[in-house]
Protein backbone atom coordinates (compact mmCIF):
# COMPACT_ATOMS: atom_id res chain seq x y z
CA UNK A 1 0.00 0.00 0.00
CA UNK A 2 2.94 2.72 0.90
CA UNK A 3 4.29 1.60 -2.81
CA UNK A 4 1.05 2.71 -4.63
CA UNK A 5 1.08 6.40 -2.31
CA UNK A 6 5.25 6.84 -2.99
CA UNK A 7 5.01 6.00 -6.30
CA UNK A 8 2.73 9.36 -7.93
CA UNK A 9 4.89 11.74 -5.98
CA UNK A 10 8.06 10.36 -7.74
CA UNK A 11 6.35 9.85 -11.08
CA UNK A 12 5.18 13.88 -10.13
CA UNK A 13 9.24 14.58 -9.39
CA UNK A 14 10.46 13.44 -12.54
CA UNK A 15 7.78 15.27 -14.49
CA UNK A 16 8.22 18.23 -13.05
CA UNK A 17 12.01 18.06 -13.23
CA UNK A 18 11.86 17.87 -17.20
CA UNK A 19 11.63 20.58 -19.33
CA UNK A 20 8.78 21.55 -20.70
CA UNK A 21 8.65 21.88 -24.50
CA UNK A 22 5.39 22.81 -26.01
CA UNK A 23 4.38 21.26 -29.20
CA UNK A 24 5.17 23.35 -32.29
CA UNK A 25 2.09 24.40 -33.69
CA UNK A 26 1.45 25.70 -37.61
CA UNK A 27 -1.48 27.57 -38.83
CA UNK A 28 -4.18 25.57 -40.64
CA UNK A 29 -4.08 26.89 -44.58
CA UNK A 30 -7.05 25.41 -46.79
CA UNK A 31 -4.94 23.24 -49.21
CA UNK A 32 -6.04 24.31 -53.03
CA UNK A 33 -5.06 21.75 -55.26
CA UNK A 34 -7.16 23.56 -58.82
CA UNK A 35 -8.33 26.88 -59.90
CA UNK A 36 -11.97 26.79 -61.72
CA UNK A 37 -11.82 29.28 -63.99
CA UNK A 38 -15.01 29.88 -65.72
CA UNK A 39 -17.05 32.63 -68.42
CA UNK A 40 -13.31 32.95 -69.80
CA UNK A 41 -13.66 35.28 -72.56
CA UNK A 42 -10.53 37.06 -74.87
CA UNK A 43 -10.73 38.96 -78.25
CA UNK A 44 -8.86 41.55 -80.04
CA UNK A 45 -10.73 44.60 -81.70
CA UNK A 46 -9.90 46.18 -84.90
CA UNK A 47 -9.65 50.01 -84.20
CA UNK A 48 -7.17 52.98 -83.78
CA UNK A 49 -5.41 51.47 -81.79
CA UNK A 50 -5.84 47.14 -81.72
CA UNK A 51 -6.46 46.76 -78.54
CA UNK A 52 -7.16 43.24 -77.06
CA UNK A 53 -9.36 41.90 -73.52
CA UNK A 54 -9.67 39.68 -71.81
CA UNK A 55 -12.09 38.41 -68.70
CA UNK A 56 -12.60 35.61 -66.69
CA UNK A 57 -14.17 34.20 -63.06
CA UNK A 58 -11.71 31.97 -61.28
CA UNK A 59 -12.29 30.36 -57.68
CA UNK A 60 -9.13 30.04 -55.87
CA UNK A 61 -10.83 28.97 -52.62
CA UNK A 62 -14.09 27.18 -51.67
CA UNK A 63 -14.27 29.54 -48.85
CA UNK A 64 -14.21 32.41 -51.00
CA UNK A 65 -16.67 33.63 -53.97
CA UNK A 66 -15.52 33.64 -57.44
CA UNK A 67 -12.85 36.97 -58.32
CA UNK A 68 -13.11 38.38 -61.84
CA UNK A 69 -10.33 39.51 -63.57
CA UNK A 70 -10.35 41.45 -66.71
CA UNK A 71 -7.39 43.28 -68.33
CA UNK A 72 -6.82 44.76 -71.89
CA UNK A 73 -3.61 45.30 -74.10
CA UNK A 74 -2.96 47.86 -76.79
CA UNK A 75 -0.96 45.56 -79.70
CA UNK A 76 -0.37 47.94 -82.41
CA UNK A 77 1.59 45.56 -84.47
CA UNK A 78 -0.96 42.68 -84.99
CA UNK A 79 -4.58 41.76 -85.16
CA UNK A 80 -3.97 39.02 -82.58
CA UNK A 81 -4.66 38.70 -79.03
CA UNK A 82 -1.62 39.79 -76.91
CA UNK A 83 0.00 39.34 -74.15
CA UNK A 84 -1.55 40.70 -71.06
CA UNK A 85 1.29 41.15 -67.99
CA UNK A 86 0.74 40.82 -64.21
CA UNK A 87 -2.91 42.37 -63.54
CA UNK A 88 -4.74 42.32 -60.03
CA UNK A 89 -8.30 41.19 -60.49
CA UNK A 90 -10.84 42.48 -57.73
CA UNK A 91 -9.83 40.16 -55.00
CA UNK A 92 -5.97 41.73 -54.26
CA UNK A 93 -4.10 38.60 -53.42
CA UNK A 94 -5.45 37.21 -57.09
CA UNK A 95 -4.00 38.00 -59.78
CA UNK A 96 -2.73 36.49 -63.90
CA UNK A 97 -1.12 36.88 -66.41
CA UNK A 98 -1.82 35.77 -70.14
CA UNK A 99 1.40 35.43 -72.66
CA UNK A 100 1.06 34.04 -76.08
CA UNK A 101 2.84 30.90 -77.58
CA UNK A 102 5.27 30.13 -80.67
CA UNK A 103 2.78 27.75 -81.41
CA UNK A 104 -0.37 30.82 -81.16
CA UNK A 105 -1.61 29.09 -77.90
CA UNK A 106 -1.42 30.84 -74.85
CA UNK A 107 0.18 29.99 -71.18
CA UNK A 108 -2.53 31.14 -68.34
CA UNK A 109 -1.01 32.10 -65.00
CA UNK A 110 -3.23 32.41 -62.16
CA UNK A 111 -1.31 33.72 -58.56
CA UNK A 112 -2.66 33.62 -55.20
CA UNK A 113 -1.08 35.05 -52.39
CA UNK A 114 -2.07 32.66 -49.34
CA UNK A 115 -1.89 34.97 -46.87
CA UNK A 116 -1.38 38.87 -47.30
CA UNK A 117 1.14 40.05 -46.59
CA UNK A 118 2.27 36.56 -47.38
CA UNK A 119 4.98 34.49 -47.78
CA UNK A 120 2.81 31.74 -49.42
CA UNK A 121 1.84 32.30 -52.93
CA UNK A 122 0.50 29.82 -55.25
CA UNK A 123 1.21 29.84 -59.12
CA UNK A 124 -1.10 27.21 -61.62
CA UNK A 125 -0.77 27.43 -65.26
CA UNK A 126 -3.11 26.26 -67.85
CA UNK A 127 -1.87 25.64 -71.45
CA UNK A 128 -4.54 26.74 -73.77
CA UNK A 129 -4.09 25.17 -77.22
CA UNK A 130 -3.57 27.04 -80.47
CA UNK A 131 -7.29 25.69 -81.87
CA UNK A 132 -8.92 27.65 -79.38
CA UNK A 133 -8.43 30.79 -80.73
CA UNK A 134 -9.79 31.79 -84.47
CA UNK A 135 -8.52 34.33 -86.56
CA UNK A 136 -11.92 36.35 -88.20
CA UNK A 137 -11.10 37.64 -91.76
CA UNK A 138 -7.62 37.87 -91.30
CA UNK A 139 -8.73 41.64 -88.84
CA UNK A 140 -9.36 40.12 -85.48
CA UNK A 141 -9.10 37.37 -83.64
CA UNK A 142 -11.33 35.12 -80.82
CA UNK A 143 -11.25 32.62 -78.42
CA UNK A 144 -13.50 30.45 -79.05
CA UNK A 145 -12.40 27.06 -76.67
CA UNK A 146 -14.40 26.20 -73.78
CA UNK A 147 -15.08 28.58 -71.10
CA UNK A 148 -14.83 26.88 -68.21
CA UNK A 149 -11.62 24.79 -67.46
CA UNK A 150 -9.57 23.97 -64.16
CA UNK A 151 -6.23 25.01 -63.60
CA UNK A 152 -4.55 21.70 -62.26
CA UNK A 153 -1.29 20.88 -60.47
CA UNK A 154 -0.70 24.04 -58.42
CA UNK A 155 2.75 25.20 -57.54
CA UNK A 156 3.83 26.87 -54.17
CA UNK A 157 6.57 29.63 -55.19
CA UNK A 158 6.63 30.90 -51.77
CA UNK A 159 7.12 28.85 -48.58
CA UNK A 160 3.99 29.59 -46.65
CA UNK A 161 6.20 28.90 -43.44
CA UNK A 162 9.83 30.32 -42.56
């Protein structure tokens, strides 16, 4: 009977002898692995000057609503649809980039910061084939491919933690 009383109060001792080392805890971030982009629309306009636009709805979050981002691009030397360089669309942390291909496709990039002011930021990239665009009487030209798509395989430029 004295074992079972002695025994807590040493178990207690060596307890509180150690060290105590709280666990190392990281903050939960919702883990995106596509971007649904969707009402994806791009066309150049024949006037003085060709200009280009582009719009689109993409969902980088299911806790979030949809962000739209739309952008346009004077090209003065062709009748194509250019390249459009870094533009915010209305949610801040979202934003894209649209750059045309040797092969007249076009490389999609859709950024989301994870965390502002933060050090996570996401990057996906969709390849958008050369048959989804259509050159209209050799003056303008459309994109005519689906518009809805998901932007797969996500990359993390950014290490969301230190």
């Amino acid at each position: 009977m004295k074992l079972t009383t002695i025994a807590p109060l040493a178990l207690a001792r060596t307890v509180l002898a150690t060290p105590f080392d709280p666990p190392k805890v990281k903050p939960m971030v919702p883990t995106v692995t596509t971007f649904n982009v969707s009402n994806f629309q791009a066309y150049s306009v024949i006037e003085d000057p060709k200009w280009s636009l582009i719009h689109f709805s993409v969902s980088v979050s299911t806790l979030f609503a949809p962000t739209f981002c739309t952008s346009f691009a004077i090209t003065p030397d062709s009748h194509f649809i250019g390249d459009f360089p870094l533009k915010n669309c209305t949610e801040p942390r979202v934003s894209f980039t649209l750059t045309r291909t040797e092969d007249k496709g076009a490389a999609l990039e859709v950024f989301h910061a994870l965390a502002p002011p933060g050090p996570g930021l996401s990057r996906g990239t969709f390849k958008i084939p050369a048959d989804w665009f259509e050159e209209k009487d050799g003056k303008s030209e459309d994109f005519v491919g689906p518009q809805s798509f998901f932007i797969e395989d996500l990359e993390l430029l950014q290490p969301i933690w230190g």
